[in-house]
C-alpha atoms as a PDB file:
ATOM      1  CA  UNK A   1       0.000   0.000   0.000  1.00  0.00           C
ATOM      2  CA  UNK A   2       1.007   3.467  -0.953  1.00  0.00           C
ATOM      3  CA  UNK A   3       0.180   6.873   0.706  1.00  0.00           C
ATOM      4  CA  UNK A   4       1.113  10.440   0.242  1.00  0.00           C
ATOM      5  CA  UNK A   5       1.017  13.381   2.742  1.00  0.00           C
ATOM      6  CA  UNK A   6       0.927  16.909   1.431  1.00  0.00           C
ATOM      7  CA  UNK A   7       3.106  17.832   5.069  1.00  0.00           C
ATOM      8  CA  UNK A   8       4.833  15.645   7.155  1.00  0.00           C
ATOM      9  CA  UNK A   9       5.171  17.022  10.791  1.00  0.00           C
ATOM     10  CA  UNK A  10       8.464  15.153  12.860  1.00  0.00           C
ATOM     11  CA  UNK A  11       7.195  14.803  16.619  1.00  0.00           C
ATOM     12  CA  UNK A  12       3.671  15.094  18.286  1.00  0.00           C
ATOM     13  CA  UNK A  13       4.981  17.401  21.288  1.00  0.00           C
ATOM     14  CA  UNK A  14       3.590  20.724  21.629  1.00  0.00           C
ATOM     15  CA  UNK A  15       5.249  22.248  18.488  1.00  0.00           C
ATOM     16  CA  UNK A  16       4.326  19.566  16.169  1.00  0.00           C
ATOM     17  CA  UNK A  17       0.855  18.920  17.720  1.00  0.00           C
ATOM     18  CA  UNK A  18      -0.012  22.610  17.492  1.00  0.00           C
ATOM     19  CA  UNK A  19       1.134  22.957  13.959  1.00  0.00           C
ATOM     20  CA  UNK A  20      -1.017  19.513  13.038  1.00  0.00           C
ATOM     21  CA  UNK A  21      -4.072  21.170  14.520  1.00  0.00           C
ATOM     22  CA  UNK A  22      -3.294  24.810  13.054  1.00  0.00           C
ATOM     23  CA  UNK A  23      -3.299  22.942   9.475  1.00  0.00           C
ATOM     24  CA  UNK A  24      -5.942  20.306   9.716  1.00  0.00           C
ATOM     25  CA  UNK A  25      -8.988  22.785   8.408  1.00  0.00           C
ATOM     26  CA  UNK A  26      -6.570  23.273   5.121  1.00  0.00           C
ATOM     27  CA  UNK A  27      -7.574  19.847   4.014  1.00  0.00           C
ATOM     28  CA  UNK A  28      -4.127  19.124   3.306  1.00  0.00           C
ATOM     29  CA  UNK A  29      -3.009  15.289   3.962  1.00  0.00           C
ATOM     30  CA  UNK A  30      -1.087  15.721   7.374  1.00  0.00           C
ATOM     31  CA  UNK A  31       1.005  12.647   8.747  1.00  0.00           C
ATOM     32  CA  UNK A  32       2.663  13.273  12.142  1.00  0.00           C
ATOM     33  CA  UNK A  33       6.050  11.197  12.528  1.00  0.00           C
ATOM     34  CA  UNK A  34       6.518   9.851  16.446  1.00  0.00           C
ATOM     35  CA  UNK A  35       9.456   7.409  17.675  1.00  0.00           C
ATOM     36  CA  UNK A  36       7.521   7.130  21.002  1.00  0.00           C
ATOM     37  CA  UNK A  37       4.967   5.410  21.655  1.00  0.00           C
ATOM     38  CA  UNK A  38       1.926   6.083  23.806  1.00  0.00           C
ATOM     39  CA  UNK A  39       2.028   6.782  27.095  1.00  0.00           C
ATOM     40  CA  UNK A  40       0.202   3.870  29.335  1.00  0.00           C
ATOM     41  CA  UNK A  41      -1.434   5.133  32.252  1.00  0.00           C
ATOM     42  CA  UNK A  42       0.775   4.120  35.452  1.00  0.00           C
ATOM     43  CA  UNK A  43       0.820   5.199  38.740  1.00  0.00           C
ATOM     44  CA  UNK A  44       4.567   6.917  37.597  1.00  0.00           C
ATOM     45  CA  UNK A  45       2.730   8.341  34.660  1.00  0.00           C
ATOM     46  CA  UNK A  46       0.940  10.730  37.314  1.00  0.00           C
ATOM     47  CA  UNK A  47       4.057  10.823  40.100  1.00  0.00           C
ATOM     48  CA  UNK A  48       6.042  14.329  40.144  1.00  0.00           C
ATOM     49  CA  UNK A  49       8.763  12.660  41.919  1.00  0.00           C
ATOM     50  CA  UNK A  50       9.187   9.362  39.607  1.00  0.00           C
ATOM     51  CA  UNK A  51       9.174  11.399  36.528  1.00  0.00           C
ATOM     52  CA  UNK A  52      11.142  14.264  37.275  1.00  0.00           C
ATOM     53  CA  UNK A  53      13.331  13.339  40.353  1.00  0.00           C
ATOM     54  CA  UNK A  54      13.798   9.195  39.468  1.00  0.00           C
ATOM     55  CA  UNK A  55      13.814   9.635  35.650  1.00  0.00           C
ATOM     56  CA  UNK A  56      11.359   6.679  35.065  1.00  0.00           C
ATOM     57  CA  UNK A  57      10.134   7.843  31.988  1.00  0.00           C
ATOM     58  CA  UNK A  58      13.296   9.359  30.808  1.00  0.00           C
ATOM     59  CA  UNK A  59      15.545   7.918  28.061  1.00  0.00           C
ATOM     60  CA  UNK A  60      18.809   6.953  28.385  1.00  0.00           C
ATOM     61  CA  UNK A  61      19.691   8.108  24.982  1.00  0.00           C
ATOM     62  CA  UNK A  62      23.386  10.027  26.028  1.00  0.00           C
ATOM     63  CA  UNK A  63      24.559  13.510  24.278  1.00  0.00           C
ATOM     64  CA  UNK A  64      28.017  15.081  23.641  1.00  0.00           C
ATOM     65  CA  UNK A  65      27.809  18.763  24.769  1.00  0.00           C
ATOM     66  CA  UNK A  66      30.358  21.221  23.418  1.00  0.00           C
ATOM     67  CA  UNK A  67      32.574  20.558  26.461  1.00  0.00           C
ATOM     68  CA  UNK A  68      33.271  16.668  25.322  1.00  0.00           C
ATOM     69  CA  UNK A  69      31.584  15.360  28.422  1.00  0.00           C
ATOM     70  CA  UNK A  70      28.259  12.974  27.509  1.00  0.00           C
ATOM     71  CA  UNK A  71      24.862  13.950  29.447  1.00  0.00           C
ATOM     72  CA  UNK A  72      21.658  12.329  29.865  1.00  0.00           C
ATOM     73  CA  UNK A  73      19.555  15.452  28.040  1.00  0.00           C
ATOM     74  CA  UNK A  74      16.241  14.277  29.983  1.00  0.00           C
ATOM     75  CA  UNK A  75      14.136  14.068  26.744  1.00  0.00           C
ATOM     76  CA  UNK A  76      11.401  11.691  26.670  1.00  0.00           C
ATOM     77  CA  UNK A  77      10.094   9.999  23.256  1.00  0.00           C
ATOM     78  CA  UNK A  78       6.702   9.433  23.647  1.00  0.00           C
ATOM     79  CA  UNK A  79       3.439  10.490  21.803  1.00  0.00           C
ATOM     80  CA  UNK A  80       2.933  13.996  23.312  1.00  0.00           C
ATOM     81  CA  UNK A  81       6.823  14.943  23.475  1.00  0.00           C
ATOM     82  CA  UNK A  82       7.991  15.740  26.519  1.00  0.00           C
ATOM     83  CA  UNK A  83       4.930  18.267  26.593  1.00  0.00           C
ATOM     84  CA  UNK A  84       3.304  14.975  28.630  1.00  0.00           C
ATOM     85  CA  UNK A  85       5.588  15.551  31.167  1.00  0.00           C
ATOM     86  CA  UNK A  86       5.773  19.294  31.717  1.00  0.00           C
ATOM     87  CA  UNK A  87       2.502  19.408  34.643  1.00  0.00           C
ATOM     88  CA  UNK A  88       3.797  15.946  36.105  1.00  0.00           C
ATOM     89  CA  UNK A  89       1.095  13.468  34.793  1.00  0.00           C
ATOM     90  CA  UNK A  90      -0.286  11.441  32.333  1.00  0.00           C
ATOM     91  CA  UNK A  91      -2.502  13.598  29.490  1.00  0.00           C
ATOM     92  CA  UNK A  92      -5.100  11.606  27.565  1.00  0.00           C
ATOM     93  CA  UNK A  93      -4.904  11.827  24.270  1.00  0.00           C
ATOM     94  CA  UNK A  94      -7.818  10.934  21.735  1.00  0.00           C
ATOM     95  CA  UNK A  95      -7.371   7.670  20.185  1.00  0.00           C
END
């Protein structure tokens, strides 16, 4: 099977999401690419302190900042961005 977009928007965080829903009345074919996945609702998923102070969600992906040294940037991939994470819990999305 073959499909065509007219735009293709890279990540469903806050940017991407907004831009999807700013277009959608153009009637343009919109496909939004994610490399997360959804977020399953877990007690952590609505925890402050697991998400922000234990990392559970967080990746483990490492950087190289300009200094040589590696960090862990705190990003988290899934469908939402980190935009999920910024009030501390779990946001529904619709299906």
């Amino acid at each position: 099977m073959t499909q065509t977009a007219d735009i293709v928007i890279i990540g469903s965080g806050v940017g991407g999401a907004s831009l999807a829903h700013s277009l959608a009345p153009s009637g343009l074919r919109i496909v939004i690419l994610e490399r997360g996945e959804r977020l399953k609702d877990t007690p952590e998923a609505r925890d402050d302190v697991a998400i922000f102070q234990k990392g559970f969600y967080r990746s483990s992906e490492e950087w190289l900042g300009t200094d040589g040294e590696s960090f862990l940037p705190g990003n988290y991939y899934y469908v939402g961005g980190n935009s999920k994470f910024f009030r501390g819990g779990h946001v529904s999305l619709p299906s």
